[in-house]
Structure formats: C-alpha cells, structure tokens
Protein backbone atom coordinates (compact mmCIF):
# COMPACT_ATOMS: atom_id res chain seq x y z
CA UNK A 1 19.77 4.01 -8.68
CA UNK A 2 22.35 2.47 -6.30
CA UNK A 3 20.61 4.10 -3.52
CA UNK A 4 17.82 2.49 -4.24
CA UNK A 5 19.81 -0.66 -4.88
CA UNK A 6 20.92 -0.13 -1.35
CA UNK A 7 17.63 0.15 -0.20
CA UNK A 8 17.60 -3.82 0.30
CA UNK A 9 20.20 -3.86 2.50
CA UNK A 10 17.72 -2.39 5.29
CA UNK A 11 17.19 -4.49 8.44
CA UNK A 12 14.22 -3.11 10.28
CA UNK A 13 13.86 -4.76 13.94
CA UNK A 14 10.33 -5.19 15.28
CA UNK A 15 10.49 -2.17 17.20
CA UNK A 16 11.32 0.18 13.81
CA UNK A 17 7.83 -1.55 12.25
CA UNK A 18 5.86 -0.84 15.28
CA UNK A 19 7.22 2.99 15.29
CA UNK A 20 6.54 3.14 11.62
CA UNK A 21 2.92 1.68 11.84
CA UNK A 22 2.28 4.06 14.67
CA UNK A 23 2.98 7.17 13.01
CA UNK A 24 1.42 5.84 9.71
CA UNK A 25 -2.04 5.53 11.76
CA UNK A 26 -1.81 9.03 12.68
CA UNK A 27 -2.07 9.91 8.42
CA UNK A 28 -5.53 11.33 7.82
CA UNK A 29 -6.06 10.50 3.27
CA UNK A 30 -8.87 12.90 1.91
CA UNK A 31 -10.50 11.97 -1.82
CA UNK A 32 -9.51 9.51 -3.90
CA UNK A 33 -6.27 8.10 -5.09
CA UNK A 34 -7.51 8.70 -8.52
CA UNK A 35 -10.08 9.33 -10.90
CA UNK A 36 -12.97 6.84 -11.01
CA UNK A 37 -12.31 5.92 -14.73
CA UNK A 38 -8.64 5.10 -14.32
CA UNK A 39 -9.61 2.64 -10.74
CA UNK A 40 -11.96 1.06 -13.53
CA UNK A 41 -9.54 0.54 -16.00
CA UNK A 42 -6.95 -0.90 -13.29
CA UNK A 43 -9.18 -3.27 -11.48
CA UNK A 44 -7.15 -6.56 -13.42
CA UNK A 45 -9.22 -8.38 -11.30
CA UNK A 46 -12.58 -8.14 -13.21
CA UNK A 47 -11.27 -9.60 -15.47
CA UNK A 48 -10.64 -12.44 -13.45
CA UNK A 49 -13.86 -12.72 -11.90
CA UNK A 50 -12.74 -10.94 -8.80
CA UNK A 51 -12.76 -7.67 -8.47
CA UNK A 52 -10.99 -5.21 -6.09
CA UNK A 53 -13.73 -3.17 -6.06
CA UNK A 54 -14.03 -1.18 -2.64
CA UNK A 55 -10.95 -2.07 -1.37
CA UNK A 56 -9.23 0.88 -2.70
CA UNK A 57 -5.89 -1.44 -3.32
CA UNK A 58 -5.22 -1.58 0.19
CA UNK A 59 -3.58 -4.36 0.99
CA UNK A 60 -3.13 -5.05 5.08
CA UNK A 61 0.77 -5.06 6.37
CA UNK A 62 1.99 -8.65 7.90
CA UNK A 63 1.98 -7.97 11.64
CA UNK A 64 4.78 -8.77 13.98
C-alpha cells in the first residue's frame, strides 16, 4: 500500500509520456475485454440516456 501511496509522487516530463505512448501504440489487444453480458450490465450510461456502447471504455489520453 505505501508503494502505491508513493505512486503520486511521480513526475513524468513530456518526454517520459511521449516514450510511454510510443511503446503503448506498438500493443496489438485481441477479443474482448469481457464477456458481452457483463459490458451490458456496466454500460451506467444507458441508464442515463447515453450509452458507451462501441467505445469499448476507451477513453483518449490528454496530449502534450
């Protein structure tokens, strides 16, 4: 826990995100993050009126 508490302490400079979104974008993902009945059941947003639906929960990065 205290590492993780640490954790926030972590200055990344520009340089460190570009690195890191570089070698993310080399990642190939295969299948689905999970079964189609559980995405259902976590999509809070139809119940709102605005569903997630298709976006898998990705959610872009800021840039720099």
């Amino acid at each position: 826990m205290e590492e993780n508490r640490d954790a926030v302490k972590v200055e990344l400079t520009k340089e460190d995100m570009n690195e890191l979104e570089s070698e993310f974008a080399k990642v190939e993902v295969y299948g689905a993050r999970a079964p189609e009945t559980l995405m259902e059941a976590h999509d809070t947003g139809v119940n709102f009126g605005n569903s997630s639906k298709g976006t898998q929960g990705k959610t872009p990065l800021p840039k720099n």
